[in-house]
Protein backbone atom coordinates (compact mmCIF):
# COMPACT_ATOMS: atom_id res chain seq x y z
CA UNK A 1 123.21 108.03 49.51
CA UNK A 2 120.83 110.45 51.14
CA UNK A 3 116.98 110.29 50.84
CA UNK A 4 117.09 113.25 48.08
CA UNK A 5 118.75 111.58 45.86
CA UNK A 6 116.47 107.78 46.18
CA UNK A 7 113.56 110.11 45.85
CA UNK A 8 114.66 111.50 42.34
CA UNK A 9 115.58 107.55 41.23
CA UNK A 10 112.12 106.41 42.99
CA UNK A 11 110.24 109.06 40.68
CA UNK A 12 111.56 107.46 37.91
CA UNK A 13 111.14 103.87 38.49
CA UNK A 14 107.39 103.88 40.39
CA UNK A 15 106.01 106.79 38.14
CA UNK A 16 107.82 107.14 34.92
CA UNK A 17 108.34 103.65 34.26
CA UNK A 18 105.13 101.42 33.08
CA UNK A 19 103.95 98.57 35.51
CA UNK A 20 103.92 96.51 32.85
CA UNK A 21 107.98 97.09 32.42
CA UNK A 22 108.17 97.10 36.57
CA UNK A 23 106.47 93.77 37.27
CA UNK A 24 108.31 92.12 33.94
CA UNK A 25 111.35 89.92 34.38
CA UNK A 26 113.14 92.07 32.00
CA UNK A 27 113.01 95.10 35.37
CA UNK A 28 114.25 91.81 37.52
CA UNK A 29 117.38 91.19 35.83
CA UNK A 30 118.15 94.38 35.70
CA UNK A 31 117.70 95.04 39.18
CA UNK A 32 119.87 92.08 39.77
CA UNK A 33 122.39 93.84 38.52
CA UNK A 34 122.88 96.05 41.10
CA UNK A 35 121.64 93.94 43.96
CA UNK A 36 121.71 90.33 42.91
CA UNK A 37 119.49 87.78 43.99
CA UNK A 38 118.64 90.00 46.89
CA UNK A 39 115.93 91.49 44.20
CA UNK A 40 113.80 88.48 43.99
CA UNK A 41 114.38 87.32 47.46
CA UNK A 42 112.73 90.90 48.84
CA UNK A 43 109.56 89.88 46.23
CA UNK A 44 109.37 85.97 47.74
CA UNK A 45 109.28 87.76 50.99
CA UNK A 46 106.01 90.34 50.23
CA UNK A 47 104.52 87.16 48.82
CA UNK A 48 104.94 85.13 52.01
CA UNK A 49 103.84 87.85 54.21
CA UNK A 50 101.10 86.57 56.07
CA UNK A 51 103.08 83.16 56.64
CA UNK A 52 106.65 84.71 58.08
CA UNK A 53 107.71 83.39 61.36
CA UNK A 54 108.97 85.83 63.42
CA UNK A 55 112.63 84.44 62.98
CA UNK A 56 112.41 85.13 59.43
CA UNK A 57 111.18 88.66 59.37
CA UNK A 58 114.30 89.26 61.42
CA UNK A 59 116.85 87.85 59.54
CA UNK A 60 115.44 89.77 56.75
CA UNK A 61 115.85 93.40 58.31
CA UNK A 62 119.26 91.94 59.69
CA UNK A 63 120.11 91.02 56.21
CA UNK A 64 119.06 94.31 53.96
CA UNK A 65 121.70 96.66 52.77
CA UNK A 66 121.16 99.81 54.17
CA UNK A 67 120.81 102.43 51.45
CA UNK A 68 120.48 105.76 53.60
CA UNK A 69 123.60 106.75 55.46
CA UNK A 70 122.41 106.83 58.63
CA UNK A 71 118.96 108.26 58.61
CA UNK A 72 115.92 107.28 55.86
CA UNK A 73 114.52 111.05 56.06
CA UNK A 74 114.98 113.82 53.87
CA UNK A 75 116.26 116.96 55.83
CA UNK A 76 113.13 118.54 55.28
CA UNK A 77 111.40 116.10 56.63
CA UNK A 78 113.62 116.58 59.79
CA UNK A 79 113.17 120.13 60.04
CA UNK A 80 109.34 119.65 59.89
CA UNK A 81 109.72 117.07 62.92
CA UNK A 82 112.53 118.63 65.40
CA UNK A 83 110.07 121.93 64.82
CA UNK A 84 106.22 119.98 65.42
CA UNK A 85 108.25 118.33 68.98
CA UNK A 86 106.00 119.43 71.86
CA UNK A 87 106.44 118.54 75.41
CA UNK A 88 109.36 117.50 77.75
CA UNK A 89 109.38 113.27 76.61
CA UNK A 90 109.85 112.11 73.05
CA UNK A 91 109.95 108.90 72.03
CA UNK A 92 111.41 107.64 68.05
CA UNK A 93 109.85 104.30 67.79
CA UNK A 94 111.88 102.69 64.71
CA UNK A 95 114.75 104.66 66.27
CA UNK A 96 117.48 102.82 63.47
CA UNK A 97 120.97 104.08 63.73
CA UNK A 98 119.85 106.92 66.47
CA UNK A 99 120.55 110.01 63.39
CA UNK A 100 116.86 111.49 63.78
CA UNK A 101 116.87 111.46 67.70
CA UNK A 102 120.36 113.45 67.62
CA UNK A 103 118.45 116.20 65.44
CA UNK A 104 115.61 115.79 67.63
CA UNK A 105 117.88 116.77 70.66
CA UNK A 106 119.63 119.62 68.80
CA UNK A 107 117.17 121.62 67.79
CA UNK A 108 114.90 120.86 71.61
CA UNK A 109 117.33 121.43 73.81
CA UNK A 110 114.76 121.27 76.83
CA UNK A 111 113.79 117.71 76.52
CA UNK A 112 114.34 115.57 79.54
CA UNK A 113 113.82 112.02 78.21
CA UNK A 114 114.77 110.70 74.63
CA UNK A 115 113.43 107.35 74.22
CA UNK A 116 114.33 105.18 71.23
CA UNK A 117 113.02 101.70 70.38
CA UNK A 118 113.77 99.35 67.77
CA UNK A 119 113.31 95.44 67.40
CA UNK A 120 116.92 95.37 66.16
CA UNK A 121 118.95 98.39 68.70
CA UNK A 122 122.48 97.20 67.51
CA UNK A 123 122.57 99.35 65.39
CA UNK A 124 121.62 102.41 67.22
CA UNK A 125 125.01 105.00 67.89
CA UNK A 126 125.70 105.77 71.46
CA UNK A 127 123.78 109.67 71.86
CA UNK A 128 124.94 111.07 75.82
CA UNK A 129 120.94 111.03 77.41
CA UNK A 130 119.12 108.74 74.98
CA UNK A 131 117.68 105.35 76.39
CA UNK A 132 117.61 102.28 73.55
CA UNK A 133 114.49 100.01 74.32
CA UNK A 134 114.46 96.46 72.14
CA UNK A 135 110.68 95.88 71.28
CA UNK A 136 108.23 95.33 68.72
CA UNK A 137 106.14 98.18 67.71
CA UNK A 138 102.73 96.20 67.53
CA UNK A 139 103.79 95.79 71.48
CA UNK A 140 105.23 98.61 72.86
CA UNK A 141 106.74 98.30 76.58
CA UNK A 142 105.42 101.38 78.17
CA UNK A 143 102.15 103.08 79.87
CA UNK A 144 99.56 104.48 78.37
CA UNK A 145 100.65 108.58 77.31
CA UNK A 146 103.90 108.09 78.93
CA UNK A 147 105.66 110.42 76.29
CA UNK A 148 104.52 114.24 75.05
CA UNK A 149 105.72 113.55 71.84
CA UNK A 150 106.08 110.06 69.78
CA UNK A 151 107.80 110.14 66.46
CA UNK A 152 107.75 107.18 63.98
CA UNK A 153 109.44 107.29 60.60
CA UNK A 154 109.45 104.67 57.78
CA UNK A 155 108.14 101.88 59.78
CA UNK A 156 104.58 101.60 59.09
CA UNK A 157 105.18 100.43 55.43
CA UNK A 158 107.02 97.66 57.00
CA UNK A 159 104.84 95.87 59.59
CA UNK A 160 101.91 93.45 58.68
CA UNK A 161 99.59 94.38 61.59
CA UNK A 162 99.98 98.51 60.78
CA UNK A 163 96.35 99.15 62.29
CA UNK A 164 97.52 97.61 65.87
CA UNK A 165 101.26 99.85 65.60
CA UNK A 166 99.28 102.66 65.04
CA UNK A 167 96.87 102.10 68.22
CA UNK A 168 100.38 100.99 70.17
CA UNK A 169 101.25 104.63 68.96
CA UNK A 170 98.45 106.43 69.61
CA UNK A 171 98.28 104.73 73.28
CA UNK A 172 101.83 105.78 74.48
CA UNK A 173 101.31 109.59 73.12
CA UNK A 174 99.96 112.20 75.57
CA UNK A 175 100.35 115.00 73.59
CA UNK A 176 101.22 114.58 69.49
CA UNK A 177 102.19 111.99 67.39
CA UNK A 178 104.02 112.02 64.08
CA UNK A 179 104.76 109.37 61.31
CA UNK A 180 106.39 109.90 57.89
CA UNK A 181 106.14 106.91 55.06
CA UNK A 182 106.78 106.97 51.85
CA UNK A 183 104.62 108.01 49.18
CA UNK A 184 104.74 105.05 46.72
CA UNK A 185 103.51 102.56 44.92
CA UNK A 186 103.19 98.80 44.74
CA UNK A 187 105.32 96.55 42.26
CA UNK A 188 106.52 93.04 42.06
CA UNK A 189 109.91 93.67 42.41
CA UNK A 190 111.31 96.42 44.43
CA UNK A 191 114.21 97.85 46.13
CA UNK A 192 112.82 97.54 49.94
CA UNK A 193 110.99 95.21 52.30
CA UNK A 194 107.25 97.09 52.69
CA UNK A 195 103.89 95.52 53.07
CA UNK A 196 101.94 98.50 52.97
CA UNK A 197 101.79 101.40 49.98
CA UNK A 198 100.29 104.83 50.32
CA UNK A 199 100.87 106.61 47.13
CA UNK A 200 98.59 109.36 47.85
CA UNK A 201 98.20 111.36 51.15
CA UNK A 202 94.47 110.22 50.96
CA UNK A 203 95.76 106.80 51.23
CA UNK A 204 97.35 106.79 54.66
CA UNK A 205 94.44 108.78 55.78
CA UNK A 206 92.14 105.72 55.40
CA UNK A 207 95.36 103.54 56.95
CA UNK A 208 95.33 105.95 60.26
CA UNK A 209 91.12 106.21 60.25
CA UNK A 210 89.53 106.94 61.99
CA UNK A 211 91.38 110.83 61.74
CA UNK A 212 91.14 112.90 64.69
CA UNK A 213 89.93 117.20 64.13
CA UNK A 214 93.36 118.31 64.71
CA UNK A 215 95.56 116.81 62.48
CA UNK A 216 98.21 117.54 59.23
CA UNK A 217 98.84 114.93 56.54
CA UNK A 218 101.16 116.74 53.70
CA UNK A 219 103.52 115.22 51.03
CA UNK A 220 106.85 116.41 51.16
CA UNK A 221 108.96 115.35 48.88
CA UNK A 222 108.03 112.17 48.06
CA UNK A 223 106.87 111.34 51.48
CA UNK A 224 104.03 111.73 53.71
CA UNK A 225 104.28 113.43 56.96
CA UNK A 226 100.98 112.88 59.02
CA UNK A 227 100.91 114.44 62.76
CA UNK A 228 97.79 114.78 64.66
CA UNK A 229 97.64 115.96 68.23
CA UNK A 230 96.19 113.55 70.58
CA UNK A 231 93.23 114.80 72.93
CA UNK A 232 93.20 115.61 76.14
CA UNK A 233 92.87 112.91 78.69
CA UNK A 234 89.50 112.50 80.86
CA UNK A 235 90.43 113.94 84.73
């Protein structure tokens, strides 16, 4: 299933449908029907948030059917982000399967280091002149602008500490950085493992804050794509 067609489901099941119908059992069991207990496991687990061991974050993500064949971005998100890539370095932190970095070499050609990271890289396919680096956003192995570009899709909604993943972001970016999360909102029980909900683009702006002058923060689709160019280091 591509990301175009959970968007058109999402719209009607976060907007269309009542929250009093979404947080009722009655939504449970019928979520259960297509994924089981899996439903009410994924709720226990945004309840226990601030108490999850590392282990059991893990085994979550390890765990979680993957509903996106290969990549969780709409193509037009991907067009937006292989044509904002600046630079000679790029680095996809949430990397997944490797699907946006091979677009991301495609359409640039010129690059001369392709960097992806991901706490879990097993998953990642084998692209001829991308590196795979295992690591936790909130602590990202590498210097301080050591990539032009650094993109990072549908991760933020996942991680607990999102302010310090964005500064991890920000730090390792010399020249722009781009994130894309979904535009949606908060339920009891729900089809994915998030923390964090931005249902308007004025949301996210307050998560990313403070916003530097040059900067874009757009819904497309039903997701957000915010980019903002990162200044000019002190000689």
């Amino acid at each position: 299933m591509n990301r175009e067609t959970t968007n058109r489901i999402r719209f009607v099941i976060e907007d269309v449908l009542p929250p009093i119908l979404r947080d009722s059992a009655l939504f449970r069991q019928a979520a259960s029907l297509v994924w089981g207990k899996h439903i009410t496991k994924l709720a226990r687990f945004r309840e226990r948030a601030p108490f999850l061991t590392a282990g059991e974050y893990e085994d979550l993500y390890r765990e979680h059917p993957r509903v996106h064949a290969g990549t969780d971005n709409s193509q037009a998100c991907i067009d937006r982000i292989v044509a904002s890539i600046v630079g000679k370095s790029v680095c996809d932190v949430g990397c997944g399967t490797g699907a946006l970095l091979s677009h991301i070499k495609v359409g640039n050609p010129c690059l001369e280091r392709l960097t992806g990271v991901d706490f879990v890289i097993e998953d990642a396919a084998g692209i001829d002149g991308v590196e795979y680096v295992a690591a936790m956003i909130e602590s990202l192995p590498f210097s301080d602008g050591e990539f032009d570009t650094v993109v990072c899709t549908h991760v933020i909604e996942h991680v607990l500490e999102y302010r310090q993943a964005i500064a991890e972001l920000r730090r390792i970016a010399r020249r722009r950085l781009i994130i894309v999360v979904p535009r949606e909102r908060e339920y009891r029980y729900s089809f994915n493992p998030h923390f964090n909900f931005f249902p308007y683009t004025h949301s996210f702006l307050r998560a990313v804050h403070p916003v530097p002058e040059h900067h874009l923060c757009i819904d497309i689709g039903r997701d957000i794509l915010y980019m903002e160019d990162r200044p000019e280091p002190i000689a």
